[in-house]
C-alpha atoms as a PDB file:
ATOM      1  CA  UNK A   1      -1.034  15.052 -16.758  1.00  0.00           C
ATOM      2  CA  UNK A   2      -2.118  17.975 -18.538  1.00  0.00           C
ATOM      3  CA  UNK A   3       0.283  20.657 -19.609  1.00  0.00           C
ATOM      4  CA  UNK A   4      -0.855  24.609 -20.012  1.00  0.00           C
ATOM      5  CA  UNK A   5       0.661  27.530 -21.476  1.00  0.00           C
ATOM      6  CA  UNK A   6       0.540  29.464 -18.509  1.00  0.00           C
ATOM      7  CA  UNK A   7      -0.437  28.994 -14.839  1.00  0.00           C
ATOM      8  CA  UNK A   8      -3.111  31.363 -15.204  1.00  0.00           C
ATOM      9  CA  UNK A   9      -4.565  28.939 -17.807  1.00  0.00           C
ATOM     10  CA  UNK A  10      -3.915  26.036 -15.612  1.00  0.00           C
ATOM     11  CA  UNK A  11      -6.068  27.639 -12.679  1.00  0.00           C
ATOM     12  CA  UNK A  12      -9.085  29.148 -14.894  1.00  0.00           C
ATOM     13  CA  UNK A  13      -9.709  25.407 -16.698  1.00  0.00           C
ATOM     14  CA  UNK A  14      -8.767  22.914 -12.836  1.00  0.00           C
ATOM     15  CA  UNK A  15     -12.079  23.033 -11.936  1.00  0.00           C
ATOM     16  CA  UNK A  16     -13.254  21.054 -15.279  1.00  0.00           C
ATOM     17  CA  UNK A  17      -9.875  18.883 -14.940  1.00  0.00           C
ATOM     18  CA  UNK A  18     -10.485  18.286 -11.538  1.00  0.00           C
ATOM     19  CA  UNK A  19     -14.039  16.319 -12.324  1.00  0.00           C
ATOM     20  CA  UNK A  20     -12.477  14.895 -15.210  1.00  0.00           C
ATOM     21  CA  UNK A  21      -9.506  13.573 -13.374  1.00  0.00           C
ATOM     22  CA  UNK A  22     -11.314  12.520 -10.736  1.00  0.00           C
ATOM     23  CA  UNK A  23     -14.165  10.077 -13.422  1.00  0.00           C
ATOM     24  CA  UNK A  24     -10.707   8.454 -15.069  1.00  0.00           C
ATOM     25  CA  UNK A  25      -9.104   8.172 -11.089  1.00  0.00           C
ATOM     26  CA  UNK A  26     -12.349   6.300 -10.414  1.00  0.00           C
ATOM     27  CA  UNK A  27     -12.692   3.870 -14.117  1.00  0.00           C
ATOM     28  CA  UNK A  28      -9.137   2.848 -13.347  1.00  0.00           C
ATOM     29  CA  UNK A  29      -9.843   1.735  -9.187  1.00  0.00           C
ATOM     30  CA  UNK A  30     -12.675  -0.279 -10.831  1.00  0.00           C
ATOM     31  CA  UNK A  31     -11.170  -1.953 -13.699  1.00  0.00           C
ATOM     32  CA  UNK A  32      -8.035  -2.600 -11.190  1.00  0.00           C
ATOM     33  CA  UNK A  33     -10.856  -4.220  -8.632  1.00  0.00           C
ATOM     34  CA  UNK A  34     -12.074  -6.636 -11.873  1.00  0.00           C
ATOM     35  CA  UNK A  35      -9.083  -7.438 -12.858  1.00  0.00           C
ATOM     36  CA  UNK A  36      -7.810  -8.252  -8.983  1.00  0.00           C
ATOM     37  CA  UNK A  37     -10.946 -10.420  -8.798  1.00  0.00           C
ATOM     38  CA  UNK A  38     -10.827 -12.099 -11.948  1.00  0.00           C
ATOM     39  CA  UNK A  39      -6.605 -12.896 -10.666  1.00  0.00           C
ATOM     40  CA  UNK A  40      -7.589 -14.431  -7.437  1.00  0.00           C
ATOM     41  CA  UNK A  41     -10.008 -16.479  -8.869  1.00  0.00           C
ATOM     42  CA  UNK A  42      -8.102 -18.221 -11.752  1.00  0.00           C
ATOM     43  CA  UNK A  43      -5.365 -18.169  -9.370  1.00  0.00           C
ATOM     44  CA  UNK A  44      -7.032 -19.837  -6.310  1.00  0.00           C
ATOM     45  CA  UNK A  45      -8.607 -22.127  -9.591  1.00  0.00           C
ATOM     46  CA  UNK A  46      -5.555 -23.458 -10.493  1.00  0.00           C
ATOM     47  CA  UNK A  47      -3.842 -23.761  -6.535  1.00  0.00           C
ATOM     48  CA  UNK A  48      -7.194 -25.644  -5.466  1.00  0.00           C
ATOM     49  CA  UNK A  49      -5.945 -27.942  -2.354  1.00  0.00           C
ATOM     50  CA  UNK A  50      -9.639 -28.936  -1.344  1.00  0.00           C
ATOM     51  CA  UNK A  51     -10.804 -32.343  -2.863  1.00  0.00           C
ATOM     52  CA  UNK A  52     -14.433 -31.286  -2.873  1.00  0.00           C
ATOM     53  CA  UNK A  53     -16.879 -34.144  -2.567  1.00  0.00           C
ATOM     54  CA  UNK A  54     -20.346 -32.422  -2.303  1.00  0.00           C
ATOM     55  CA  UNK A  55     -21.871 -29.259  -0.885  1.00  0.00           C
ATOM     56  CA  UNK A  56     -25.218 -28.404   1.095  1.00  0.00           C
ATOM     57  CA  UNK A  57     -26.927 -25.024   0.548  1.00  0.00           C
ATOM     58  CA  UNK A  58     -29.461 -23.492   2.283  1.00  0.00           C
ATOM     59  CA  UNK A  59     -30.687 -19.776   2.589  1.00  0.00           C
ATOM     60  CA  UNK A  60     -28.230 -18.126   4.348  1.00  0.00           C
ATOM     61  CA  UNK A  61     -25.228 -20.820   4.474  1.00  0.00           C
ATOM     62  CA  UNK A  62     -23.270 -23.460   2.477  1.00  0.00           C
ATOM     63  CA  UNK A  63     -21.678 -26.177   3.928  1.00  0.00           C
ATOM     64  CA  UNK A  64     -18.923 -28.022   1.961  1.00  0.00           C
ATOM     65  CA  UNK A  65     -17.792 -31.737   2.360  1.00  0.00           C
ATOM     66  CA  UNK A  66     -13.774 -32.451   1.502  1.00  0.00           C
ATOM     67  CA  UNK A  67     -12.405 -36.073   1.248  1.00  0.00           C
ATOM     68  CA  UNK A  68      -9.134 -36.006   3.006  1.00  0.00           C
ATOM     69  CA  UNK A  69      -8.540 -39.410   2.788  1.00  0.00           C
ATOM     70  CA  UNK A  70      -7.790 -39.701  -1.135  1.00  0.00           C
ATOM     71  CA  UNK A  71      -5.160 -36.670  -0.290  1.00  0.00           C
ATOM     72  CA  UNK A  72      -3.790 -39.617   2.058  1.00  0.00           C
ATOM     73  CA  UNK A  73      -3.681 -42.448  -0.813  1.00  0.00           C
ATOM     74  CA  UNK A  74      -2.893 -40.375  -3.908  1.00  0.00           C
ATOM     75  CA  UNK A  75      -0.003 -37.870  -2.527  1.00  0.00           C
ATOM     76  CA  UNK A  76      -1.717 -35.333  -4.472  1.00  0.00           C
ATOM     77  CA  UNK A  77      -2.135 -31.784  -3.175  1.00  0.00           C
ATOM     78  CA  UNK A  78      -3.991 -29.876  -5.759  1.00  0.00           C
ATOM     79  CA  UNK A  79      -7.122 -30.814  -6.726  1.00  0.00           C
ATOM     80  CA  UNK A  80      -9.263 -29.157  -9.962  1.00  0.00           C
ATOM     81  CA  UNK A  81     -11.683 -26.586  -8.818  1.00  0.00           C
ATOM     82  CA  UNK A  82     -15.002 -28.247  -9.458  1.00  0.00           C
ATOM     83  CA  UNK A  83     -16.816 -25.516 -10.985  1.00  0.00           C
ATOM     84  CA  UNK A  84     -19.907 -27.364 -11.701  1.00  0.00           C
ATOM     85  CA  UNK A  85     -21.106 -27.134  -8.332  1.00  0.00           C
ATOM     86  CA  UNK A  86     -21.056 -23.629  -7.684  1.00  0.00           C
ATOM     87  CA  UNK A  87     -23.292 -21.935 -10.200  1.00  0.00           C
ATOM     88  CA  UNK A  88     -23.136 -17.907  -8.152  1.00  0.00           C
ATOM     89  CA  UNK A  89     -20.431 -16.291  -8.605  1.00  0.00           C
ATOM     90  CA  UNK A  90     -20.163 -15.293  -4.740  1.00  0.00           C
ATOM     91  CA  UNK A  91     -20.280 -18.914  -3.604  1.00  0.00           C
ATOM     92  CA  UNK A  92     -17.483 -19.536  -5.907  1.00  0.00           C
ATOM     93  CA  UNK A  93     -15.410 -16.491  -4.687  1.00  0.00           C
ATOM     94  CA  UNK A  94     -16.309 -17.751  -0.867  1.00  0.00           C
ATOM     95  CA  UNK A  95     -14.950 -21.142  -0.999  1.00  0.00           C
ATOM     96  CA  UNK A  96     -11.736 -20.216  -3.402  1.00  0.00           C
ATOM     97  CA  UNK A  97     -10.781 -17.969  -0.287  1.00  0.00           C
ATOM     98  CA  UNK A  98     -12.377 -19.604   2.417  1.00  0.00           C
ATOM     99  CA  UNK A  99      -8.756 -21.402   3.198  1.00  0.00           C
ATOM    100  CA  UNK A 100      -6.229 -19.304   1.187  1.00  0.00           C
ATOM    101  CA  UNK A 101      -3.033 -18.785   3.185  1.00  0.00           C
ATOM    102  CA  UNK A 102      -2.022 -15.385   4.257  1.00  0.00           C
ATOM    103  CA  UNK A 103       1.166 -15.949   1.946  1.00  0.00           C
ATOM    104  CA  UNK A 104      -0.557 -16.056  -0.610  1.00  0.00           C
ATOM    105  CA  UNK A 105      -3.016 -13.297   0.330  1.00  0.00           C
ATOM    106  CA  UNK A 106       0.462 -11.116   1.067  1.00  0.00           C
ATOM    107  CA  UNK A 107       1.938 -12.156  -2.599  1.00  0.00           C
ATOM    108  CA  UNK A 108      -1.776 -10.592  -4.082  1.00  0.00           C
ATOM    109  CA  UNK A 109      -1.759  -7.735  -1.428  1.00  0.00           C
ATOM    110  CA  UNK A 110       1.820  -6.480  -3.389  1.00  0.00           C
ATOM    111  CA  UNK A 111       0.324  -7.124  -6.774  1.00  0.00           C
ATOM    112  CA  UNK A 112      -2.119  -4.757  -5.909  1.00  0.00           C
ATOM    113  CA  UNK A 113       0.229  -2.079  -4.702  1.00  0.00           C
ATOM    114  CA  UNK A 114       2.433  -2.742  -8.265  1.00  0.00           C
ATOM    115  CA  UNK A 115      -0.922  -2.407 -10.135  1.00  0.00           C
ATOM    116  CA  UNK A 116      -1.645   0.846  -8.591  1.00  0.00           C
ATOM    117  CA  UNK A 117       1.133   2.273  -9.099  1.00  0.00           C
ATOM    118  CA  UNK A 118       1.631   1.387 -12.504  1.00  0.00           C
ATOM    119  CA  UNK A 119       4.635  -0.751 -12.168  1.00  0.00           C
END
């Protein structure tokens, strides 16, 4: 916020506030869409419930192979994110959220909201 001495000051200098207002409104969105990214993906990274066994790429798809079986024989549910395999960043976004539950996507959804509004 910006304060003037008088409203007549205010009014003659709003249209160079205005742009300038509008170029930090527009840095902050952004660096609140990195930083959202950069959250799901650790997140989803550390929550991974997919035991990964190989993948298949092609041109225009991906095609990912899970082992459910050693979920069956170990009892485990979370699995480490094999990051090896998935050298784009956009493949690696794809399959953290390819199977995220909409709890989850409702517990990020209100992070969002808290972020921007500064809470």
């Amino acid at each position: 916020m910006v304060l003037y001495c008088t409203v007549t000051c205010g009014n003659r200098s709003m249209p160079l506030h205005r742009n300038e207002c509008r170029i930090l409104y527009q840095q902050t969105i952004s660096r609140i869409g990195d930083t959202f990214s950069k959250a799901i993906t650790t997140f989803r990274q550390r929550i991974f419930e997919l035991n990964i066994t190989h993948t298949v790429k092609s041109a225009e798809n991906m095609t990912v192979y899970v082992d459910q079986t050693n979920l069956l024989e170990s009892g485990t549910i979370l699995f480490d994110f094999p990051r090896q395999r998935f050298s784009d960043p956009k493949d690696t976004l794809g399959i953290l959220c390819a199977n995220w539950s909409g709890e989850a996507l409702g517990y990020f959804h209100g992070l969002l909201n808290a972020m921007l509004k500064g809470d």
